[in-house]
C-alpha atoms as a PDB file:
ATOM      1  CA  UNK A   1     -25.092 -42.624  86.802  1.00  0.00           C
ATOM      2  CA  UNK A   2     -24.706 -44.394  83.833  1.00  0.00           C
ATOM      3  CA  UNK A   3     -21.378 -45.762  82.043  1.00  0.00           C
ATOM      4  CA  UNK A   4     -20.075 -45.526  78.550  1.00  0.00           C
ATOM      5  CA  UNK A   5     -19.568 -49.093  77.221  1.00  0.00           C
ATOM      6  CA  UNK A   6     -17.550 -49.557  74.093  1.00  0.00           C
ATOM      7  CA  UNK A   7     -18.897 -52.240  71.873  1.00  0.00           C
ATOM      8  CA  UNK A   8     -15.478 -54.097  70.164  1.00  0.00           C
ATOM      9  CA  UNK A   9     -15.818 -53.491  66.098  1.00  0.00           C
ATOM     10  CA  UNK A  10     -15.643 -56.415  63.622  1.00  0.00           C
ATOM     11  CA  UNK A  11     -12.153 -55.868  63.031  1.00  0.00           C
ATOM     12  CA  UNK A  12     -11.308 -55.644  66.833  1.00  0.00           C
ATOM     13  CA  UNK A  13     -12.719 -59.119  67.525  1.00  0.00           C
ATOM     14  CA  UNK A  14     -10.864 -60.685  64.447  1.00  0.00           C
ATOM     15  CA  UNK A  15      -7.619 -59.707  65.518  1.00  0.00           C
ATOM     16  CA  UNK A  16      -7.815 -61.661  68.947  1.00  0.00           C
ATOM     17  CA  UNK A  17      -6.348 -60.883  71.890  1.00  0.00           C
ATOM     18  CA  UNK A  18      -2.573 -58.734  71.731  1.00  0.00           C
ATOM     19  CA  UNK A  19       0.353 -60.446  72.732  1.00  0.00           C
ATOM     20  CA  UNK A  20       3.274 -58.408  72.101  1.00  0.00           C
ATOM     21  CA  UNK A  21       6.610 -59.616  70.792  1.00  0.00           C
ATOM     22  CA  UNK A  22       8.905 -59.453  73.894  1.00  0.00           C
ATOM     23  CA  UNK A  23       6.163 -61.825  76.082  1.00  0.00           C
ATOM     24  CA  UNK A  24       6.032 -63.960  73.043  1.00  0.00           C
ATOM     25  CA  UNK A  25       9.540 -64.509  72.941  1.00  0.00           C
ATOM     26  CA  UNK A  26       9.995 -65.159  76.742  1.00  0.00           C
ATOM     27  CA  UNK A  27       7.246 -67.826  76.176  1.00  0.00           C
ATOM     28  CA  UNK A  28       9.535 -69.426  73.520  1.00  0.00           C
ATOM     29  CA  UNK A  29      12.702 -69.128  75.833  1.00  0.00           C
ATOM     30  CA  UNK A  30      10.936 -70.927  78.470  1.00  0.00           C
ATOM     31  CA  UNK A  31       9.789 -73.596  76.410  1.00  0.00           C
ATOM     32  CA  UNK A  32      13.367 -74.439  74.773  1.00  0.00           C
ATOM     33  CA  UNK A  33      15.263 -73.747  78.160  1.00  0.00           C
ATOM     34  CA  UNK A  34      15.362 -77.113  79.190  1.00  0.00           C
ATOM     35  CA  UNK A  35      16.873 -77.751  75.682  1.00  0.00           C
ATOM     36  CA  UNK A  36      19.610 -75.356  77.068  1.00  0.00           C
ATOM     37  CA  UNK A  37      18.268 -73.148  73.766  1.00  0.00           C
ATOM     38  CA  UNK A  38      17.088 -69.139  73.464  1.00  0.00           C
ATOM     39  CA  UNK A  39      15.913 -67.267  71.254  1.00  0.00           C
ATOM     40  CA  UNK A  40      17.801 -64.135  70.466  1.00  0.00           C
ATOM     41  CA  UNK A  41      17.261 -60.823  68.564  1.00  0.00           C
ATOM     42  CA  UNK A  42      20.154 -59.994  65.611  1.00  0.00           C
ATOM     43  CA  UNK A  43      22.205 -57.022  66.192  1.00  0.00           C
ATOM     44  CA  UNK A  44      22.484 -54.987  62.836  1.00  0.00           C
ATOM     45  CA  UNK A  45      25.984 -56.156  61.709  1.00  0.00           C
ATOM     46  CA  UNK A  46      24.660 -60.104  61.637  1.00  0.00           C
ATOM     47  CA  UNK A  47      20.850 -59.102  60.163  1.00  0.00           C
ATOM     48  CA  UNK A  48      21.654 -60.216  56.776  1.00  0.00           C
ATOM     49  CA  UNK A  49      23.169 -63.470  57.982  1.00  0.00           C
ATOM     50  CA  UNK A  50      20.897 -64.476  60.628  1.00  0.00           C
ATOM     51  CA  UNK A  51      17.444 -62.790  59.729  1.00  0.00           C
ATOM     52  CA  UNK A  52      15.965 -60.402  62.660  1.00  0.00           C
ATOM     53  CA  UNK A  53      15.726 -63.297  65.017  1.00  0.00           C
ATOM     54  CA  UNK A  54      18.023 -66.775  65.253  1.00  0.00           C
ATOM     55  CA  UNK A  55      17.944 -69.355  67.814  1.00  0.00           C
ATOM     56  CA  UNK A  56      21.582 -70.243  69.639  1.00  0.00           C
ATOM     57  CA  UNK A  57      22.519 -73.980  71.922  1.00  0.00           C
ATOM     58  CA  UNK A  58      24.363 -72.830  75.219  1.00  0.00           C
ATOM     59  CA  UNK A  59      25.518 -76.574  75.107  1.00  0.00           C
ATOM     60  CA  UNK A  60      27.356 -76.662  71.832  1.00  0.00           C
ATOM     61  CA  UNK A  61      27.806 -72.936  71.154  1.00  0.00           C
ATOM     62  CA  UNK A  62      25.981 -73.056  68.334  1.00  0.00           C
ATOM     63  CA  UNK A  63      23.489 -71.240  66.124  1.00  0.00           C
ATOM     64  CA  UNK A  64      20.588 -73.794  65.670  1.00  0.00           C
ATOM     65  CA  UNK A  65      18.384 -71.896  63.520  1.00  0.00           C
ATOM     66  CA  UNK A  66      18.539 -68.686  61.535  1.00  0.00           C
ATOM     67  CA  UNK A  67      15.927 -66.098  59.932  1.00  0.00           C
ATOM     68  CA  UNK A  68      13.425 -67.464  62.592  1.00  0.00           C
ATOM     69  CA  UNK A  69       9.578 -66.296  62.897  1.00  0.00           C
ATOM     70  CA  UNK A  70       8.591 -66.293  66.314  1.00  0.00           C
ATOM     71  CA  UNK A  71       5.088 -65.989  65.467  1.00  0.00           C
ATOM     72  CA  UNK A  72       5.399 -69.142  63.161  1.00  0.00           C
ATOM     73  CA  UNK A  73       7.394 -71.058  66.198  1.00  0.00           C
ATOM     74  CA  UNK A  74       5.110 -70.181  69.100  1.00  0.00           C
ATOM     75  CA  UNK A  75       1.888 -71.516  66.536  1.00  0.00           C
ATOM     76  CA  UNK A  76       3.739 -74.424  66.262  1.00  0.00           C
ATOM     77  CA  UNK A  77       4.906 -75.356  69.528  1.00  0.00           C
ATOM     78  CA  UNK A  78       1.579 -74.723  71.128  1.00  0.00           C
ATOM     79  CA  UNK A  79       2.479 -71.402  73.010  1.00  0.00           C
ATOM     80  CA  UNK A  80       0.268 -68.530  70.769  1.00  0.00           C
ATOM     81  CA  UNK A  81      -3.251 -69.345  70.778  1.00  0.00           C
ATOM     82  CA  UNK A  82      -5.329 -69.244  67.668  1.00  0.00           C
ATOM     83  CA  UNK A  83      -7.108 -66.104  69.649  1.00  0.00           C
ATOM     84  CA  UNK A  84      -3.945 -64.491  69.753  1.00  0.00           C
ATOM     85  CA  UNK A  85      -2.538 -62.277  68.025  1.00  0.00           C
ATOM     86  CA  UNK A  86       1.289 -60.472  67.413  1.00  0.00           C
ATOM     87  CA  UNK A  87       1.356 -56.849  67.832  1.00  0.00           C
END
């Protein structure tokens, strides 16, 4: 008996390979965690202030870094390959 295989399209094989948003923020957590750092989602009331994500220091109580990209930090830091992709 033979199988159906699906042959991935141009655009398929482009986009890379799926990450989604919640595994690429635990791989930022876990990076900055020894810096006693995380990376946090904005709550509706603080969206305009903060941007949809904003990174906080346990140590000093402080918010480090506002209207963050994750996708931009995780390129950076080494943690999203370039065969990755954000869904």
């Amino acid at each position: 008996m033979r199988t159906a295989v699906s042959v991935p399209q141009d655009d398929e094989v482009s986009r890379g390979v799926p990450v989604t948003m919640n595994a690429l923020i635990q791989r930022i957590n876990r990076a900055i965690a020894p810096e006693q750092q995380s990376l946090r989602i904005t709550r509706d009331r603080w969206r305009s202030d903060l941007g949809d994500y904003y990174v906080v220091d346990f140590n000093r109580n402080w918010i480090v870094a506002s209207h963050v990209n994750p996708e931009e930090v995780a390129r950076e830091m080494g943690l999203l390959r370039s065969w990755e992709s954000v869904k």
